[in-house]
Protein backbone atom coordinates (compact mmCIF):
# COMPACT_ATOMS: atom_id res chain seq x y z
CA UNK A 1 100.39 22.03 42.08
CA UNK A 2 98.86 22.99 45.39
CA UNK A 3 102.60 22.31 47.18
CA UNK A 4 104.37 24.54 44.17
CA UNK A 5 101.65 27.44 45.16
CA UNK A 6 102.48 27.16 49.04
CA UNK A 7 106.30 27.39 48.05
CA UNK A 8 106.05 30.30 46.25
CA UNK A 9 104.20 32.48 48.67
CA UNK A 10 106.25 30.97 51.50
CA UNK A 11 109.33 32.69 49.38
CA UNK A 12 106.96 35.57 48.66
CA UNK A 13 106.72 36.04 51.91
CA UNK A 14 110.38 35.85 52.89
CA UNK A 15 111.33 38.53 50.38
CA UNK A 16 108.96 40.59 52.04
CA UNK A 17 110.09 40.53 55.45
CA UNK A 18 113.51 40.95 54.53
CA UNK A 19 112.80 44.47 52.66
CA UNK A 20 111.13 45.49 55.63
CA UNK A 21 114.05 44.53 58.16
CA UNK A 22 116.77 46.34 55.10
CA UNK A 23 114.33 49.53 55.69
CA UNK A 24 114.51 49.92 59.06
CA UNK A 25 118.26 49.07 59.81
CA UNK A 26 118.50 51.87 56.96
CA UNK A 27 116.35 54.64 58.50
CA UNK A 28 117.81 53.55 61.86
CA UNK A 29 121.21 53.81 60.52
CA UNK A 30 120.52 57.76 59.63
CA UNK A 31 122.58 60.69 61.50
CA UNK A 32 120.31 63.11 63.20
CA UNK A 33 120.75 65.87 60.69
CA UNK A 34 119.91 63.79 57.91
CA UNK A 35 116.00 64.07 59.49
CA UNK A 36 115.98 67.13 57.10
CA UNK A 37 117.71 68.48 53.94
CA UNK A 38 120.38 70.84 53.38
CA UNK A 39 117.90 73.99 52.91
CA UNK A 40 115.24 73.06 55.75
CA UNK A 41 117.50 71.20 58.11
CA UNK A 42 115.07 71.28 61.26
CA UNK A 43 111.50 71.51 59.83
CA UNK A 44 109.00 72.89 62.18
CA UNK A 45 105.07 73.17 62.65
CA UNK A 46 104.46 76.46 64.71
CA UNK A 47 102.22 75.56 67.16
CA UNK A 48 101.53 79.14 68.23
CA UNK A 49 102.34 82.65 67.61
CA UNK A 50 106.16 84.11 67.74
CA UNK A 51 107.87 87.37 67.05
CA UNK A 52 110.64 87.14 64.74
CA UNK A 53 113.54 89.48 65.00
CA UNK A 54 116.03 90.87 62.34
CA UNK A 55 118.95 89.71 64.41
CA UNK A 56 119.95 87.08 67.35
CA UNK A 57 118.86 89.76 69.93
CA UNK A 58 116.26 91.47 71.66
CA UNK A 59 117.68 94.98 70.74
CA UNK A 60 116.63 94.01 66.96
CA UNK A 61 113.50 95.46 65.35
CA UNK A 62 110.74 92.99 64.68
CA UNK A 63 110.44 91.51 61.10
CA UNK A 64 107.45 89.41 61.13
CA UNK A 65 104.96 87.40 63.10
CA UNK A 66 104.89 83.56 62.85
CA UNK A 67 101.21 82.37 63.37
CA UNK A 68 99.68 79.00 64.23
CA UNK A 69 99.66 76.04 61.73
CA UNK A 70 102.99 78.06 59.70
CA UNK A 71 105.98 75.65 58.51
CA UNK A 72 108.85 77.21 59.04
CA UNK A 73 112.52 75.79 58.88
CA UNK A 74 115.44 76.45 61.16
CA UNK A 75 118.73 77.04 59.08
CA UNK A 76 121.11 78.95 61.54
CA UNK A 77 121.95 79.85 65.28
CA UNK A 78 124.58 82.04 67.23
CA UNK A 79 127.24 80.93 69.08
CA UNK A 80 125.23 80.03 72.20
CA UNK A 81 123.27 78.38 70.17
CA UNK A 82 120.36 80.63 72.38
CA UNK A 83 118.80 82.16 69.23
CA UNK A 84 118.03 80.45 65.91
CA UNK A 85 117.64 81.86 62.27
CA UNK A 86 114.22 81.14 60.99
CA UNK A 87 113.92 80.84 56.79
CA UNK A 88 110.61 79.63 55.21
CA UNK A 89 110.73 76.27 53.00
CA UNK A 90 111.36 75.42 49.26
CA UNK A 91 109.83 77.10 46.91
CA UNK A 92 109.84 80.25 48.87
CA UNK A 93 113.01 80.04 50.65
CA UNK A 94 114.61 83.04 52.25
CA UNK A 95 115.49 84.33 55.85
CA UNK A 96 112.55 85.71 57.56
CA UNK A 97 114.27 86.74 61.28
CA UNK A 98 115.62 85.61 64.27
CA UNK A 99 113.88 83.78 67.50
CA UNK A 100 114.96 82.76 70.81
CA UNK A 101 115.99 78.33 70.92
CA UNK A 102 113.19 78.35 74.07
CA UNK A 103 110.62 79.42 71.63
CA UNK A 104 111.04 75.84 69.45
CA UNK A 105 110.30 72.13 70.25
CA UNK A 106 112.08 69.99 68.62
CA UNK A 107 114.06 66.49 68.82
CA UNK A 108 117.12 67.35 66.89
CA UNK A 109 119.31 69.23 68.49
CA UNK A 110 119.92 72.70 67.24
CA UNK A 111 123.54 72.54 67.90
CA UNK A 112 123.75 70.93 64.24
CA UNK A 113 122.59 73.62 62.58
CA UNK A 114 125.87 76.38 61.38
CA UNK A 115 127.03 79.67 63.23
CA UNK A 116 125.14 82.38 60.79
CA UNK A 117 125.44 85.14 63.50
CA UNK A 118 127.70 87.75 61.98
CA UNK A 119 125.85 90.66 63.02
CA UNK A 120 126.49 93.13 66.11
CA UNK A 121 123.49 93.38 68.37
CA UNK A 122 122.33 97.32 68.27
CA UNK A 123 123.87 99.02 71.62
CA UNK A 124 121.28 101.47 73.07
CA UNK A 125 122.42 105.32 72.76
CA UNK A 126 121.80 106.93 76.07
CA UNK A 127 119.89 110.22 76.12
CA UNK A 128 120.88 112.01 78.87
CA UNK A 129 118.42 113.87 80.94
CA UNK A 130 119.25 117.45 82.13
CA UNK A 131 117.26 118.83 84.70
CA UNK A 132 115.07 121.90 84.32
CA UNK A 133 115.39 124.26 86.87
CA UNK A 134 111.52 125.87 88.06
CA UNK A 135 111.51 129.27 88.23
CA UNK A 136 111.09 130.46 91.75
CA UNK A 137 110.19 134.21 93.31
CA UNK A 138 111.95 135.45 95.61
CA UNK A 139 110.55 135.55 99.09
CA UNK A 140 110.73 138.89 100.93
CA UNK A 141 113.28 138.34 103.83
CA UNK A 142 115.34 135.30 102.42
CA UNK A 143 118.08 134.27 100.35
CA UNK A 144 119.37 132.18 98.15
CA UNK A 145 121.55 129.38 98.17
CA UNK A 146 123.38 127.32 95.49
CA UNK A 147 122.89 123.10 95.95
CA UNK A 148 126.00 121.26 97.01
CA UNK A 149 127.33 117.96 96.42
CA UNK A 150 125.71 115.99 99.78
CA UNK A 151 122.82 118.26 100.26
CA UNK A 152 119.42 117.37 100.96
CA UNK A 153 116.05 119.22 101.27
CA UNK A 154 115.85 118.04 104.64
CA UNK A 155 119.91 119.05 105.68
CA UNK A 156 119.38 122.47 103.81
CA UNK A 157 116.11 123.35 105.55
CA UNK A 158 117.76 122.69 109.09
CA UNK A 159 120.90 124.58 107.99
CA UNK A 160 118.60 127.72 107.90
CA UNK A 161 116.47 126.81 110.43
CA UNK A 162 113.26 126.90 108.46
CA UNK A 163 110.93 123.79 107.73
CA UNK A 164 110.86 121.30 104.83
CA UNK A 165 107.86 122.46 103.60
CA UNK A 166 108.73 126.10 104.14
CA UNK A 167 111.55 125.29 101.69
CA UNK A 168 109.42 123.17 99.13
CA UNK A 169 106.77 125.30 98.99
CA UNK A 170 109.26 128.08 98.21
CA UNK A 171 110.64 126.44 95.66
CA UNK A 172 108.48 124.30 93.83
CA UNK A 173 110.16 121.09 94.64
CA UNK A 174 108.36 118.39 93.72
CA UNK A 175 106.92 115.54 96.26
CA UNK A 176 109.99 113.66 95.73
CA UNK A 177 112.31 116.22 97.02
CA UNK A 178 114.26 115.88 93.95
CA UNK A 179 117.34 118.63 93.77
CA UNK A 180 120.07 118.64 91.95
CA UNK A 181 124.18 120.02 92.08
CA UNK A 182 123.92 123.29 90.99
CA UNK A 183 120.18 124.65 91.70
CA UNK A 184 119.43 127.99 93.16
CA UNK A 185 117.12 127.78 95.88
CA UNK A 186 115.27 130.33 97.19
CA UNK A 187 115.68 130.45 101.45
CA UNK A 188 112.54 131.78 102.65
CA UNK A 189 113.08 133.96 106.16
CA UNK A 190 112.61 131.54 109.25
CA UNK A 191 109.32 131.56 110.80
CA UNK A 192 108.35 134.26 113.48
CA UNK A 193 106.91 131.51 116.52
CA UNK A 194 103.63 132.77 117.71
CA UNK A 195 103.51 134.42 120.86
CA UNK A 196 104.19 132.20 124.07
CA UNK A 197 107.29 130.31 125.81
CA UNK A 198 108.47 127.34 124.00
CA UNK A 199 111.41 125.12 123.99
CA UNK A 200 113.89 123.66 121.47
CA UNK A 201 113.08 120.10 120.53
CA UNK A 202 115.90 118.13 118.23
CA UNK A 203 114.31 115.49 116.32
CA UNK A 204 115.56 111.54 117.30
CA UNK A 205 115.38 108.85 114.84
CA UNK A 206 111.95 106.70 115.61
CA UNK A 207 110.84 110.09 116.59
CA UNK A 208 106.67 111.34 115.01
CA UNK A 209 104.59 114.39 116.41
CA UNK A 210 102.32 112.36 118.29
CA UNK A 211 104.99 111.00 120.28
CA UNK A 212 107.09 114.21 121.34
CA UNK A 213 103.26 115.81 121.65
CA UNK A 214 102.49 113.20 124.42
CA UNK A 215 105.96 113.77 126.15
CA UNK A 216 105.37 117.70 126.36
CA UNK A 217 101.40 117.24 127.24
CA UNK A 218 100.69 119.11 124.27
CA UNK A 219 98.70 118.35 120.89
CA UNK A 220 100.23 116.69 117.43
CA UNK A 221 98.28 119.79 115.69
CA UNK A 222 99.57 122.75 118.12
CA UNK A 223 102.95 120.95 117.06
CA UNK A 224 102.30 120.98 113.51
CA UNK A 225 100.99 124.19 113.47
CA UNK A 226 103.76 126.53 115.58
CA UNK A 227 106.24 124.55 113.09
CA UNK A 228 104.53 124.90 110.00
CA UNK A 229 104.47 121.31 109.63
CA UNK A 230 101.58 120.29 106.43
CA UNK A 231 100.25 117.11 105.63
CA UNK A 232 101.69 114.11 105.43
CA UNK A 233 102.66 115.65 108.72
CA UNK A 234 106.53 114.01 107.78
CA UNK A 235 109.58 114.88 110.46
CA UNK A 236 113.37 113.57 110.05
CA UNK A 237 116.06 113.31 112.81
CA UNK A 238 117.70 116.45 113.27
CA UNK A 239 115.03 118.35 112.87
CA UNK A 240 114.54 121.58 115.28
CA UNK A 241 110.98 121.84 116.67
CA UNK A 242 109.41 124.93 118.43
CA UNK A 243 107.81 122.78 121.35
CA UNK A 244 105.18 124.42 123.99
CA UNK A 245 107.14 125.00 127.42
């Protein structure tokens, strides 16, 4: 009896070892996208929050937001593969938006999921920007003169032999010296140099007040002030100077 007892659990045993080795050759014998089913082929846990969009781009308006803990499945990608369509599981089903591949971890590759891309990423309209002249006043003793293609506050000032800031200051031009094909600047009348005997003074590159001050033993401020210079106190090459002889 005791024998007959031993045989059958030795068989018992036997049978179940060998269901256990069928089950595993089976499950190892699965293709990769058989790890989910036709409707949820990748099945993922979000593991933080993410911005879906209503198409595989950027330029797309935002649909919803994903949050921690949400089961989502992946069911589409574009071409590159570089953004995935995101639907929610059975029994809800449906398409809720688009995310970038980067934003997902996960061991199946997303190449096996179809090309549902057959939308046209938004192209942005430009909206083109047309400057608004400022009103200037006239300044007794000038002109005006109409911007060219190549000009510059700095090359217009020196054509007329006044200062930059003479010119801004005349003109409203903002601290940019932003000017524009086509604008009507107002030449104010070149300064009157105080009374004295001074020399002409062409601005070199490298060159600042302090410097050519120091070469004609005169002060940074005397130079700034005969030339109308203001603060930031800012020369270019080219520039004529009224210098103390």
């Amino acid at each position: 009896m005791r024998i007959q007892l031993l045989a059958i659990a030795r068989r018992n045993i036997s049978l179940v070892l060998a269901l256990i080795l069928l089950v595993s050759l089976a499950v190892a014998a699965l293709p990769v996208g058989a790890q989910g089913t036709a409707d949820c082929p990748i099945r993922i846990v979000m593991y933080d929050m993410l911005i879906l969009r209503a198409g595989p781009s950027f330029g797309f308006g935002v649909t919803t937001t994903l949050v921690t803990g949400e089961v989502v499945c992946l069911t589409g990608r574009n071409a590159a593969a570089s953004w995935l369509q995101v639907s929610r599981p059975l029994p809800t089903g449906g398409i809720v938006g688009w995310a970038p591949s980067g934003a997902f971890w996960t061991t199946v590759p997303v190449t096996i999921l179809p090309v549902t891309d057959t939308t046209t990423p938004p192209t942005p309209v430009p909206v083109p920007v047309t400057p608004v002249p400022v009103p200037v006043t006239p300044v007794p003793g000038g002109t005006t003169y109409v911007i060219q293609a190549g000009d510059t506050v700095f090359s217009i000032a020196q054509r007329f032999g006044i200062t930059v800031q003479a010119l801004v200051a005349a003109n409203n031009i903002p601290p940019t010296y932003v000017i524009y094909i086509g604008q009507v600047l107002v030449i104010p009348a070149a300064q009157t140099p105080p009374p004295g005997n001074y020399i002409s003074y062409t601005v070199q590159r490298g060159d600042y007040l302090v410097r050519i001050a120091r070469q004609y033993n005169t002060t940074w401020q005397a130079l700034a002030t005969i030339n109308g210079i203001q603060p930031p106190y800012t020369i270019y090459p080219g520039q004529t100077l009224l210098v103390p002889a």
